[in-house]
Every structure is written in structure tokens, then in C-alpha cells.
C-alpha atoms as a PDB file:
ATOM      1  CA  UNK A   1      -1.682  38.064  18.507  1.00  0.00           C
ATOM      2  CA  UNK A   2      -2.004  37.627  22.149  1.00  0.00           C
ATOM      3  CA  UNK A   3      -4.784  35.460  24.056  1.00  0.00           C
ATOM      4  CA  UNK A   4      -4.567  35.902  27.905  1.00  0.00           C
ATOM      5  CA  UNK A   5      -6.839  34.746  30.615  1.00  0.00           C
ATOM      6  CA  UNK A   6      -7.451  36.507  33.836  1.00  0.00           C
ATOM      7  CA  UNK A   7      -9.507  36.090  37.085  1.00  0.00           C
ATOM      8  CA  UNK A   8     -11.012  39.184  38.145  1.00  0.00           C
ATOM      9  CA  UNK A   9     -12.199  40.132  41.025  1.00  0.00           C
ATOM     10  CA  UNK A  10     -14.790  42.471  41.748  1.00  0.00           C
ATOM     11  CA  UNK A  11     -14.712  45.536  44.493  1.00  0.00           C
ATOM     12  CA  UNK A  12     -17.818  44.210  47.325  1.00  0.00           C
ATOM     13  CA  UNK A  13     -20.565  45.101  45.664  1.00  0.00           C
ATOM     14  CA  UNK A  14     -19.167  46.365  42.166  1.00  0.00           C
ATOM     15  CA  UNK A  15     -20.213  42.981  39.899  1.00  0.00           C
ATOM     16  CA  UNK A  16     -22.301  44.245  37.877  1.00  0.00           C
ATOM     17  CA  UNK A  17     -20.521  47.363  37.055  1.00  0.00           C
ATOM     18  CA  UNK A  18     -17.069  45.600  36.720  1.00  0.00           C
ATOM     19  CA  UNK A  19     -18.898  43.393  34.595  1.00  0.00           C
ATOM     20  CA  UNK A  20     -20.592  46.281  32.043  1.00  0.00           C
ATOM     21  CA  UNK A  21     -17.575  48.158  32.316  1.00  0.00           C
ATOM     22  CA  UNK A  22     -15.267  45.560  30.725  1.00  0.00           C
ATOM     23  CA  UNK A  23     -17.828  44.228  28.168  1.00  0.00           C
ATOM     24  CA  UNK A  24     -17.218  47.617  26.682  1.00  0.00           C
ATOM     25  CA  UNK A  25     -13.336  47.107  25.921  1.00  0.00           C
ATOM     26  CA  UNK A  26     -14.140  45.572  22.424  1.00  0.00           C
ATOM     27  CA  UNK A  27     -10.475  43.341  22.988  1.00  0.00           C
ATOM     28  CA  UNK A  28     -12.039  41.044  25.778  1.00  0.00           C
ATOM     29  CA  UNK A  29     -14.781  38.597  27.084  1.00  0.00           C
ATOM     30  CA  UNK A  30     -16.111  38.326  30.095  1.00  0.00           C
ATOM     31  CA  UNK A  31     -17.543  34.935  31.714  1.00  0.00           C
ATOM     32  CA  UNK A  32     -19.336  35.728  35.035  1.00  0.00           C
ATOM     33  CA  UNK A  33     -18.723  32.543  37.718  1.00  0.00           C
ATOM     34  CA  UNK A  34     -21.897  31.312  38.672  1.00  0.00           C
ATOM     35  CA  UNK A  35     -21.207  30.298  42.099  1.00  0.00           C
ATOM     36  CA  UNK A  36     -18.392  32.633  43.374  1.00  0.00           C
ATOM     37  CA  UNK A  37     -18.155  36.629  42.675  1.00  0.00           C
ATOM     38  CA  UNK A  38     -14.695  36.383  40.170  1.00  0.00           C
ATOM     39  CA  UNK A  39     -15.236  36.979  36.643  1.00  0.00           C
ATOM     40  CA  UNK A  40     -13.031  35.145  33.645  1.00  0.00           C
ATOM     41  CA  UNK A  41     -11.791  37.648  31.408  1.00  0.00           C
ATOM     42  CA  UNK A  42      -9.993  36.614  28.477  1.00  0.00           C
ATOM     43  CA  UNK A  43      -8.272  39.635  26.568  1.00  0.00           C
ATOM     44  CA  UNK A  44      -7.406  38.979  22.414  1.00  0.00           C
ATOM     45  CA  UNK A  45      -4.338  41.885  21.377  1.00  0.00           C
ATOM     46  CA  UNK A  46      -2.551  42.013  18.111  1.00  0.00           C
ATOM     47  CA  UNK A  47       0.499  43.429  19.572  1.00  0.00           C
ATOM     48  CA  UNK A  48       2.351  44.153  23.083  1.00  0.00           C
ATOM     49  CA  UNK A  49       0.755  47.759  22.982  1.00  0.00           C
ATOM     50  CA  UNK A  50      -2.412  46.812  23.249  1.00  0.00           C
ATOM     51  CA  UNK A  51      -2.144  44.252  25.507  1.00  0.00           C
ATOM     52  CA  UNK A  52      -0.419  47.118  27.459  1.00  0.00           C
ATOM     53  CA  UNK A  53      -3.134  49.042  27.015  1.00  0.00           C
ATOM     54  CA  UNK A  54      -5.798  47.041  28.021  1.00  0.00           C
ATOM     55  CA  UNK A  55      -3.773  46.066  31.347  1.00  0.00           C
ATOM     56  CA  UNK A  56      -3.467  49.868  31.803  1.00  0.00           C
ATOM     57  CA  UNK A  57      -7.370  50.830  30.800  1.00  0.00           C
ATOM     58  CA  UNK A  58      -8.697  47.364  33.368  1.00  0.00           C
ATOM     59  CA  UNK A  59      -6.334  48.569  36.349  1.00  0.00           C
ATOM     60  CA  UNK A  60      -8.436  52.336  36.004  1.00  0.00           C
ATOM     61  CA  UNK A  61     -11.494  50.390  37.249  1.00  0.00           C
ATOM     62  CA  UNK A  62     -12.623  51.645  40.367  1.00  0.00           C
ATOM     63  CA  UNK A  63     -14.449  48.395  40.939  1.00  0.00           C
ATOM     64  CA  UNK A  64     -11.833  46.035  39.811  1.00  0.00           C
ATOM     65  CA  UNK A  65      -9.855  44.731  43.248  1.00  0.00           C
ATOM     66  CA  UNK A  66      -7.973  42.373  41.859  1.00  0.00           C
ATOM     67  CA  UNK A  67      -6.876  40.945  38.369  1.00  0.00           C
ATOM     68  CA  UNK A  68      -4.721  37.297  38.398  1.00  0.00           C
ATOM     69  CA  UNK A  69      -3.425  36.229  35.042  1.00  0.00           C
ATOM     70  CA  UNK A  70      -3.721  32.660  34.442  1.00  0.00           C
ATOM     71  CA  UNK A  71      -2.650  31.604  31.295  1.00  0.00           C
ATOM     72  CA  UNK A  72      -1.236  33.422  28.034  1.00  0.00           C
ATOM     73  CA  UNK A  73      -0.574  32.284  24.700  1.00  0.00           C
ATOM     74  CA  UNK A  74      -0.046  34.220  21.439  1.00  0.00           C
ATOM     75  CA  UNK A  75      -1.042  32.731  18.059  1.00  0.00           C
ATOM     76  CA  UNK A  76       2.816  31.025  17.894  1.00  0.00           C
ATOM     77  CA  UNK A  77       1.351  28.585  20.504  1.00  0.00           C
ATOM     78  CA  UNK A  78       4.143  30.259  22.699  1.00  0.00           C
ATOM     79  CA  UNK A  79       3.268  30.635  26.275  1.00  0.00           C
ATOM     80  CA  UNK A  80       3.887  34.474  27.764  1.00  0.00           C
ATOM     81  CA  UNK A  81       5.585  35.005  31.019  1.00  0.00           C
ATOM     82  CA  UNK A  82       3.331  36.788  33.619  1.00  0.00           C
ATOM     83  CA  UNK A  83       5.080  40.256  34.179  1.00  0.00           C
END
């Protein structure tokens, strides 16, 4: 199992729809910044395909801009190599 965090930011304008729209994947969290317009997603996969497909299903969203990884672990405690 993989745990990865991300910063995400939002198309101008878009929040509120990037954030609804990514509450839906049931593999992730979202944590809305309270002072700045990023959101924290964190993303929980059991394999490499899913994470895969969650990369490919958040990089569809029209009101994503911009997604930054920051930190991945899966449940070895090994840390994964930003691609």
C-alpha cells in the first residue's frame, strides 16, 4: 500500500470545484489551506495501478493547474521516488 502527499493547486477560481471533484475519488483526502488557495491531498493505493490511476483520473481535472508530490511512503516504511 501506497501513502502519497501532494500540493494541489487550483485553476483561478476553480477551489471549490477542484475541491468536490477530488473528495469523490474514494482513494484520497483532501485538506483545504486556510490561508493560501493549495489544497493537501493525500492519496492511499494498494498497488502501482491504482496509484497510476488516480495520477491519471487527478491530471483530467480541468480545474487542477498544478499537482507537486511531496512525500511518499508505502506501508514497508520505504520512501517512493517522485517519477
Amino acid at each position: 500500500m501506497s501513502i502519497i502527499s501532494y500540493l494541489a493547486y487550483p485553476t483561478k477560481g476553480k477551489r471549490a470545484e477542484l475541491i468536490e471533484k477530488l473528495e469523490a475519488i474514494e482513494t484520497c483526502e483532501v485538506v483545504p489551506s486556510k490561508n493560501h488557495e493549495l489544497l493537501i491531498v493525500v492519496s492511499e493505493t494498494n498497488n502501482k495501478e491504482e496509484e497510476e490511476a488516480f495520477k491519471n483520473l487527478v491530471n483530467e481535472l480541468e480545474s487542477l493547474d498544478l499537482l507537486s508530490m511531496v512525500s511518499g511512503f508505502d506501508t514497508n516504511g520505504n520512501e517512493l521516488k517522485g517519477e
